[in-house]
C-alpha atoms as a PDB file:
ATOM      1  CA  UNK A   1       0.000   0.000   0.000  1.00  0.00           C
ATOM      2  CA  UNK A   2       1.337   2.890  -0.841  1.00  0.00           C
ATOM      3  CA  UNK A   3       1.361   6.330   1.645  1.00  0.00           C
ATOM      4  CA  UNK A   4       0.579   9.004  -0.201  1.00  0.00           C
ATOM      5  CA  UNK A   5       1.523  11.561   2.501  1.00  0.00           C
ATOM      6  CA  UNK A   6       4.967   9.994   2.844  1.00  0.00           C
ATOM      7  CA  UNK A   7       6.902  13.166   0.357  1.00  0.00           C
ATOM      8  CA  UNK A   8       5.740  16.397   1.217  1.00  0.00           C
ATOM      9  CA  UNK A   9       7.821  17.713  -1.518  1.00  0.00           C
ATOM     10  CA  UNK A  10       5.739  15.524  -4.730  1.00  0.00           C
ATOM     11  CA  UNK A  11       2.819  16.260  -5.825  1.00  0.00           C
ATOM     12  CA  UNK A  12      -0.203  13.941  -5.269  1.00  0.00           C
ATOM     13  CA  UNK A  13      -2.132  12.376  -8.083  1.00  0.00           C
ATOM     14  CA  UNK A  14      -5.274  10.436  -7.485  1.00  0.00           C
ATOM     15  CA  UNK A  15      -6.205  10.049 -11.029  1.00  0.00           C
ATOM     16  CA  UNK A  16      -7.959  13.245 -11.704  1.00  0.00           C
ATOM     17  CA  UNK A  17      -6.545  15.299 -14.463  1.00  0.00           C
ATOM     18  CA  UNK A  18      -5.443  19.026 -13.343  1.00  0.00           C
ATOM     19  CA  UNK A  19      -7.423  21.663 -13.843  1.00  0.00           C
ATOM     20  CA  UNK A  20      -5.641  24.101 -16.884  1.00  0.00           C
ATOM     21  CA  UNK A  21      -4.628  27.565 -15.365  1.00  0.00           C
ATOM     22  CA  UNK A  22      -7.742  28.932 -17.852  1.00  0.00           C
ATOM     23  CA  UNK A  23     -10.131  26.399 -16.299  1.00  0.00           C
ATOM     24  CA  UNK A  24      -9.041  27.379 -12.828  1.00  0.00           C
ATOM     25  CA  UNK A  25      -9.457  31.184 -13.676  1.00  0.00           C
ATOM     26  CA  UNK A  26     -12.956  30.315 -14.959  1.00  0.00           C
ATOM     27  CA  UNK A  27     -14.058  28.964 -11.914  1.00  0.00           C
ATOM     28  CA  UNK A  28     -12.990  31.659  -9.758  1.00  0.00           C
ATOM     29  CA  UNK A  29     -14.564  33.805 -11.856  1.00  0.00           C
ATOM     30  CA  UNK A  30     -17.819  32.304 -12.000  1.00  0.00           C
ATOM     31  CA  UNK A  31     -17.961  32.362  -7.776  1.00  0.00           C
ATOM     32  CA  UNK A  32     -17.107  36.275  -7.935  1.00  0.00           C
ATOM     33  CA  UNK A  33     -19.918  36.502 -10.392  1.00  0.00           C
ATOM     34  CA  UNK A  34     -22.489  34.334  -7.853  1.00  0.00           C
ATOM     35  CA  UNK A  35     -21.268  36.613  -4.741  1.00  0.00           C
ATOM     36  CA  UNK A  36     -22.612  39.854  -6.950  1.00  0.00           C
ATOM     37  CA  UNK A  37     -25.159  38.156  -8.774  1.00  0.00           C
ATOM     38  CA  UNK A  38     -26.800  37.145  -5.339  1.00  0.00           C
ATOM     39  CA  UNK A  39     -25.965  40.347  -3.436  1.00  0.00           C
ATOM     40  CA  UNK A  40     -25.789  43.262  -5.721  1.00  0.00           C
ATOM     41  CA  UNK A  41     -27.828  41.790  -9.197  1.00  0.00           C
ATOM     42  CA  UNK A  42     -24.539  42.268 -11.409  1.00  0.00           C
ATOM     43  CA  UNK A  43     -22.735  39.683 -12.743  1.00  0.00           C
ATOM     44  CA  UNK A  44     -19.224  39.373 -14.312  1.00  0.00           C
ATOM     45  CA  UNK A  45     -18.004  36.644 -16.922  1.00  0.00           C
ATOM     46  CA  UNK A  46     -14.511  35.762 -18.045  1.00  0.00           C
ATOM     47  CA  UNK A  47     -14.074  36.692 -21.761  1.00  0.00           C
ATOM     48  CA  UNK A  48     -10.556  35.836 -22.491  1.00  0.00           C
ATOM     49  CA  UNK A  49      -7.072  35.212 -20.150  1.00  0.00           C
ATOM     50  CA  UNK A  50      -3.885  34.500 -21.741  1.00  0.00           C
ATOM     51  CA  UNK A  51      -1.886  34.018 -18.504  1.00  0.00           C
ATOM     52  CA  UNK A  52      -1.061  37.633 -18.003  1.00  0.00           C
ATOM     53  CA  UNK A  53      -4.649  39.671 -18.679  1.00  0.00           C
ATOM     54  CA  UNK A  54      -7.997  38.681 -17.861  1.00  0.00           C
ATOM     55  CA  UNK A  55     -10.712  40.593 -20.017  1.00  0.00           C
ATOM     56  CA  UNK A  56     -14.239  40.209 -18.392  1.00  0.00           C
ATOM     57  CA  UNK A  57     -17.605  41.431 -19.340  1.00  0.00           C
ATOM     58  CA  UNK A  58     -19.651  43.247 -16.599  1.00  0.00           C
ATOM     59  CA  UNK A  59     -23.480  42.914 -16.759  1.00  0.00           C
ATOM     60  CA  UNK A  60     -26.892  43.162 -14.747  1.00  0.00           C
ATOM     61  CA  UNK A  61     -26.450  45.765 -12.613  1.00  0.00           C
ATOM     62  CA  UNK A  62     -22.863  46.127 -12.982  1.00  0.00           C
ATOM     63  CA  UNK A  63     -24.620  48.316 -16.638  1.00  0.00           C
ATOM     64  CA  UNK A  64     -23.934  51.744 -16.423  1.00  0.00           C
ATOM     65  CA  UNK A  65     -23.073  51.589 -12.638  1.00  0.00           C
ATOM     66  CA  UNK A  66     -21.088  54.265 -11.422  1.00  0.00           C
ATOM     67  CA  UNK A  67     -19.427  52.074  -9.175  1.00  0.00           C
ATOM     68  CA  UNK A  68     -18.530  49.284 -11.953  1.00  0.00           C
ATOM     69  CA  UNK A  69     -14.642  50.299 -11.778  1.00  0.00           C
ATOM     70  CA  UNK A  70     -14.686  49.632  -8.168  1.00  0.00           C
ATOM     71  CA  UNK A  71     -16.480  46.370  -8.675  1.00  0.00           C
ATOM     72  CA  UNK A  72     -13.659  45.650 -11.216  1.00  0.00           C
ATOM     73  CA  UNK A  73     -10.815  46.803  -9.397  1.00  0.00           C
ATOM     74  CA  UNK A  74     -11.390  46.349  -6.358  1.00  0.00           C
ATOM     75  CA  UNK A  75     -13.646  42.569  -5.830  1.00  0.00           C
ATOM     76  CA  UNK A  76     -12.584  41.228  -9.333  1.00  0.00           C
ATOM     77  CA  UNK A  77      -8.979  42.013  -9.530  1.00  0.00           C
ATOM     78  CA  UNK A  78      -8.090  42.191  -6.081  1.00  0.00           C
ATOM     79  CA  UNK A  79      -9.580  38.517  -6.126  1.00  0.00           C
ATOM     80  CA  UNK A  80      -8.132  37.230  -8.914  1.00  0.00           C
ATOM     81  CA  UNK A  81      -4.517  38.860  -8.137  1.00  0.00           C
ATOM     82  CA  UNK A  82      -4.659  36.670  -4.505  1.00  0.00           C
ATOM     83  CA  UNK A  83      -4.812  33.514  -6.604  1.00  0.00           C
ATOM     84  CA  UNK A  84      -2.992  34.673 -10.121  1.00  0.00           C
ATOM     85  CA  UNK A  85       0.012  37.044  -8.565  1.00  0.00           C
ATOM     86  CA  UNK A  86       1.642  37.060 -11.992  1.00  0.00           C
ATOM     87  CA  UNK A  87      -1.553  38.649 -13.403  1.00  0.00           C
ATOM     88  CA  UNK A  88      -0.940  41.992 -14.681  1.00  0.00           C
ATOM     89  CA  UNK A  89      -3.930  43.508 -15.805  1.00  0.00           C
ATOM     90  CA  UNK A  90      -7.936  42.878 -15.637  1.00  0.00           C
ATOM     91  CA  UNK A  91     -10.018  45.101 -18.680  1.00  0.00           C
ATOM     92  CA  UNK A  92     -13.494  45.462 -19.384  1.00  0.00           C
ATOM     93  CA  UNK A  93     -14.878  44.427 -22.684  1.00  0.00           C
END
């Protein structure tokens, strides 16, 4: 039997394939966009990422919001950038 916890240092496969970097951003993105969906009535979807900027599309709510830079600035980026440090930029399309 083997112990799985025995090297620290290896990483651990138990047969499911790793998420892609895109697939992970995805999913962070889509919780973001339930958090304002269910709480403010915006939403946010991921529109393109190619490892270094994130383009997203801001709707619901988030439309002609005066606060929709903070919303992307602030709970988008400052999200992202905790999970994605080498992320450089996050743009509304």
């Amino acid at each position: 039997m083997t112990n799985l916890f025995a090297d620290t240092n290896s990483e651990v496969s138990i047969g499911a394939p790793q998420a892609s970097e895109e697939e992970r951003m995805r999913g962070l993105i889509e919780s973001i966009s339930s958090y304002i969906e269910h709480y403010h009535g915006g939403a946010v979807s991921m529109v393109g990422y190619d490892g270094k900027v994130l383009n997203v599309r801001l709707s619901g709510a988030c439309t002609g919001c005066e606060l929709a830079p903070v919303t992307l600035h602030g709970w988008v980026e400052g999200t992202v950038r905790q999970f994605f440090p080498d992320l450089e930029t996050v743009t509304a399309v």
